[in-house]
Protein backbone atom coordinates (compact mmCIF):
# COMPACT_ATOMS: atom_id res chain seq x y z
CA UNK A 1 17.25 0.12 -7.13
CA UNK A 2 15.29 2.32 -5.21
CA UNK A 3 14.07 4.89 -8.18
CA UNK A 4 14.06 2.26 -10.87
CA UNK A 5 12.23 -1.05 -11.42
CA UNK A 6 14.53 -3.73 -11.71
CA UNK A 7 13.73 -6.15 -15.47
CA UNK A 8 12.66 -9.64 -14.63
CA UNK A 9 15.93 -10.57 -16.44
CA UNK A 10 18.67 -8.43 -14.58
CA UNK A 11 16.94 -9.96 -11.20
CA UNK A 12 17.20 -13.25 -12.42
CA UNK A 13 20.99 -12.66 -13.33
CA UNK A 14 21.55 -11.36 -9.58
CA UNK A 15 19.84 -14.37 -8.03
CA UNK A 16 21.91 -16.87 -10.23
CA UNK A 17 25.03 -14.46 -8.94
CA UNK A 18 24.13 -14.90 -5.62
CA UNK A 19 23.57 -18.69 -5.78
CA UNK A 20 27.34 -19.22 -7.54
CA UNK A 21 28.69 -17.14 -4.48
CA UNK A 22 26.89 -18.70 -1.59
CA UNK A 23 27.60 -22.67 -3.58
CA UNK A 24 31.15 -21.71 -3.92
CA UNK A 25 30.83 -22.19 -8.02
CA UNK A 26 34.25 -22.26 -9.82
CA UNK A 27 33.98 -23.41 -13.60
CA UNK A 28 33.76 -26.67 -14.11
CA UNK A 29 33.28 -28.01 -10.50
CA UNK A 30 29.67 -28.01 -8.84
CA UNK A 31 29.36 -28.12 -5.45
CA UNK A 32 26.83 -30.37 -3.39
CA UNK A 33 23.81 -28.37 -2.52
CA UNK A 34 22.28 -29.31 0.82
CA UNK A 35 19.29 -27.21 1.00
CA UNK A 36 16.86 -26.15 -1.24
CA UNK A 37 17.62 -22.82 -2.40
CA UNK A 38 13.66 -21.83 -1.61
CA UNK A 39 14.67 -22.70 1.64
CA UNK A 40 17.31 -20.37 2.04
CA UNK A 41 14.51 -17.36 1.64
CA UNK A 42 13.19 -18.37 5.02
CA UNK A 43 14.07 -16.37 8.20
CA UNK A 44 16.91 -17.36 10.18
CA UNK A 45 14.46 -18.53 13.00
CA UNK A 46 12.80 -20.57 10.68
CA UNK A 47 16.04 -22.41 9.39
CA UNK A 48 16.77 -20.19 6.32
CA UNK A 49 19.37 -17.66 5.52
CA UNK A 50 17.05 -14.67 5.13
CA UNK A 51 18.46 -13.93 1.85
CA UNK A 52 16.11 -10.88 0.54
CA UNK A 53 13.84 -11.67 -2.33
CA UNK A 54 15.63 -9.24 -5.09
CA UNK A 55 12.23 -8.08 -6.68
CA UNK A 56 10.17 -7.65 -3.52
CA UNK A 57 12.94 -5.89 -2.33
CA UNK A 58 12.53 -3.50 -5.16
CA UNK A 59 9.63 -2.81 -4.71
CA UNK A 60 9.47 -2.09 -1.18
CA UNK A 61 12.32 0.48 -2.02
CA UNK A 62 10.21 2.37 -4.80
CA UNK A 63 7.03 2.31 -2.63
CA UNK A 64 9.39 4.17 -0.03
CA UNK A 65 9.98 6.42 -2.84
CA UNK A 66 6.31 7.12 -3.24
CA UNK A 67 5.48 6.57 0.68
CA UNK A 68 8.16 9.60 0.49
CA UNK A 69 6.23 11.88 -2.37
CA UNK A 70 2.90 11.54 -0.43
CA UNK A 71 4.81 12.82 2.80
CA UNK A 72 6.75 15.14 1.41
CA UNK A 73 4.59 17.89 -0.79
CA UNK A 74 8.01 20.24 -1.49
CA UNK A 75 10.44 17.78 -2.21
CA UNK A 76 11.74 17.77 -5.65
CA UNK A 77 10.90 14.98 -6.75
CA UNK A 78 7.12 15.44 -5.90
CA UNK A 79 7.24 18.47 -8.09
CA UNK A 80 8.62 17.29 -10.94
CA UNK A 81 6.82 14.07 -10.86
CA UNK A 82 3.44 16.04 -9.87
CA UNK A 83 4.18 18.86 -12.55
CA UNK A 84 4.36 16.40 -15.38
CA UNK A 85 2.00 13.45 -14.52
CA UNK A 86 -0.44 13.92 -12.10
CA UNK A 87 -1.00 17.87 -11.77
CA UNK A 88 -4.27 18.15 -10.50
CA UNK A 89 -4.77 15.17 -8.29
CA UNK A 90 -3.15 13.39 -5.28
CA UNK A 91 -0.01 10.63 -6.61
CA UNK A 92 -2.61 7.63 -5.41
CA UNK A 93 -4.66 8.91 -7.90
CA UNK A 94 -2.73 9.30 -11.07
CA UNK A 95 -3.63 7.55 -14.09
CA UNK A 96 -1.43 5.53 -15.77
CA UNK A 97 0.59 6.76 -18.65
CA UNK A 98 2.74 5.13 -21.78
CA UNK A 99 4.35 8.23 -22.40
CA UNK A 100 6.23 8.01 -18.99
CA UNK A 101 9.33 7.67 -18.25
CA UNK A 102 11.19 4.40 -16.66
CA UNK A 103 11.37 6.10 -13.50
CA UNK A 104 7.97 7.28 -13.70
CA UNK A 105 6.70 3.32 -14.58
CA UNK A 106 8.86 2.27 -11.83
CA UNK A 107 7.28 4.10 -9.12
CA UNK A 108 3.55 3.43 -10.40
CA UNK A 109 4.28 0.27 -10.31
CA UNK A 110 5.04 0.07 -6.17
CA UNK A 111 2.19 2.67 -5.92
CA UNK A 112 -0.05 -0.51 -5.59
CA UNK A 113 2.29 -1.51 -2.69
CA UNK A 114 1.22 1.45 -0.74
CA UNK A 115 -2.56 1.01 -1.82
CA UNK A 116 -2.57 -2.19 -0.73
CA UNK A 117 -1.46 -1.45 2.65
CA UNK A 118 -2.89 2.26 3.48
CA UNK A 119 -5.66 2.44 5.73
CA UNK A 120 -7.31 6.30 5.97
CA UNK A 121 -7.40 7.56 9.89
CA UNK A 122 -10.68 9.06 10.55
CA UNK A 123 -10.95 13.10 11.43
CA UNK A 124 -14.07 14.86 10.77
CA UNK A 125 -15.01 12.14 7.31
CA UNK A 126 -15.53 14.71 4.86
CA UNK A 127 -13.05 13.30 2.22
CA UNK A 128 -13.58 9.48 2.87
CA UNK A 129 -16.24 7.67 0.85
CA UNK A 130 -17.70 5.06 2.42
CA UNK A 131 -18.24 2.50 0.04
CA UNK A 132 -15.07 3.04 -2.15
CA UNK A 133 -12.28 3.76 0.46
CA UNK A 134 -10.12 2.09 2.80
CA UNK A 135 -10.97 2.84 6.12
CA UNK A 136 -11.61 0.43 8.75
CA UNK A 137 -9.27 -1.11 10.76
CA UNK A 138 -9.73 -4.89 10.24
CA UNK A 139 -6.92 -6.83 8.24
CA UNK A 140 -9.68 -8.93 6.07
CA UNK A 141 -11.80 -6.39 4.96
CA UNK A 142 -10.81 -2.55 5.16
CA UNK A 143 -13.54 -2.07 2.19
CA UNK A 144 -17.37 -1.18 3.86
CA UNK A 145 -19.79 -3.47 2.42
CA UNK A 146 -23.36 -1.91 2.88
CA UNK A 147 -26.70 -3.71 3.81
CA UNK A 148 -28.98 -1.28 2.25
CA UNK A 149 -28.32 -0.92 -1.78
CA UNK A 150 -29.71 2.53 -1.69
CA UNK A 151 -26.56 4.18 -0.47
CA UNK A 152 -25.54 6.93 -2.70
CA UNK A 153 -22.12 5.99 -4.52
CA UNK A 154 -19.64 8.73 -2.96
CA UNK A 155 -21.42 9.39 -0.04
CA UNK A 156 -19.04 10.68 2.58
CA UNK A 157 -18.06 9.37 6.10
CA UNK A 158 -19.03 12.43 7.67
CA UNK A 159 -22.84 11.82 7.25
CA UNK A 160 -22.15 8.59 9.75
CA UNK A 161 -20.48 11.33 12.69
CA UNK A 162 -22.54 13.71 14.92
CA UNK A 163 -20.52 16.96 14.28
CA UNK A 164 -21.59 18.46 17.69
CA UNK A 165 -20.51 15.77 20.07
CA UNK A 166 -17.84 14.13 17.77
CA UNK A 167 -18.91 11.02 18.25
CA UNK A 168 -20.79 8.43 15.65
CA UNK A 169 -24.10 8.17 15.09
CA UNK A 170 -24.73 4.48 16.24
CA UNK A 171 -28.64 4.49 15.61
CA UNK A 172 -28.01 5.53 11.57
CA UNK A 173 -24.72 3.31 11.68
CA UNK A 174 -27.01 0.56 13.45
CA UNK A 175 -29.35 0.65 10.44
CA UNK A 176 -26.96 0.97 7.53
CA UNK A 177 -24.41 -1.72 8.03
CA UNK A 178 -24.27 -5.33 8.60
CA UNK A 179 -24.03 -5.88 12.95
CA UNK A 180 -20.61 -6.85 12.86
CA UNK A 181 -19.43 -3.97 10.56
CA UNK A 182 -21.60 -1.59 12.95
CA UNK A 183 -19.99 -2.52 16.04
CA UNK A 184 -16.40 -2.26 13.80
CA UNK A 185 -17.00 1.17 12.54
CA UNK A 186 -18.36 2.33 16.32
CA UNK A 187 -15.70 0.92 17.17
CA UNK A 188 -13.00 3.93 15.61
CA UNK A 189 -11.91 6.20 18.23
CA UNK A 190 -12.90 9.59 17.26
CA UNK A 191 -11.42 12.52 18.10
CA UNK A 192 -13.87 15.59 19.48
CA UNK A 193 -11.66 18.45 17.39
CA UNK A 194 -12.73 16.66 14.00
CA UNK A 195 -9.48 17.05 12.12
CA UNK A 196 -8.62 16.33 8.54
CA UNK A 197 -8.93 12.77 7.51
């Protein structure tokens, strides 16, 4: 479960498994069902059972998998996977591929899981792009959203950080972005040793 993604079919099987056990279903004889099985899903403090969606579950398992590759550059997996499919760029960054193997589809498939939820940390900006990655710290919009259209795509994060004190440069931030995206990106703690992003 945690290397391969689980067909829409096989998860539906386990669910209707699940619901026989947990309605006491013998043959013939069907049991009274007092709750909604939806309801069930719910956390126990919320009334529910906190049975574990089977397919969400999944995929949080195979995004651990790649949460894992990204973490770990010399684990075998990484190498294999890396040596065949992606051998010149970073996992995130892979394109996707028909010629792949289940395992491989499987773990592309909860690489959006991670995307979705990775936010870069700051260091010294040279290999963030403003406009195109994920870097602020806001829940609603982690995506920079320029007020002046002449911003170079790819321009990097570093060009918005004084390299001498380590600190941003609020009057070019000031006139680049939107006020409330300003005071956000002042906002990120810097640290004065500029390390890797």
């Amino acid at each position: 479960m945690s290397y391969f993604k689980l067909p829409k079919g096989l998860i539906k099987e386990l669910e209707i498994f699940i619901r026989k056990f947990w309605w006491g279903y013998n043959g013939d004889n069907r049991r009274v069902h007092w709750v909604k099985w939806e309801s069930l899903w719910e956390e126990k403090e919320k009334g529910g059972m906190s049975f574990k969606n089977i397919e969400k579950f999944n995929d949080s398992l195979l995004a651990k998998q790649v949460w894992h590759m990204i973490n770990n550059l010399d684990s075998l997996c990484h190498r294999v996977f890396k040596a065949r499919f992606f051998p010149d760029r970073l996992i995130l960054e892979a394109k996707e591929s028909t010629i792949g193997s289940y395992a491989w589809k499987g773990i592309l498939s909860a690489r959006d899981v991670i995307r979705k939820g990775t936010v870069w940390r700051i260091g010294n900006g040279c290999s963030l792009r403003i406009t195109e990655d994920r870097w602020l710290s806001v829940q609603t919009n982690r995506i920079v959203i320029s007020r002046i259209p002449t911003m170079e795509p790819g321009t990097k994060v570093n060009t918005l950080i004084n390299t001498e004190t380590g600190e941003w440069n609020t009057l070019e931030v000031n006139q680049l972005f939107l006020p409330h995206k300003a005071s956000m990106i002042c906002g990120i703690p810097l640290s004065n040793r500029l390390p890797p992003d």
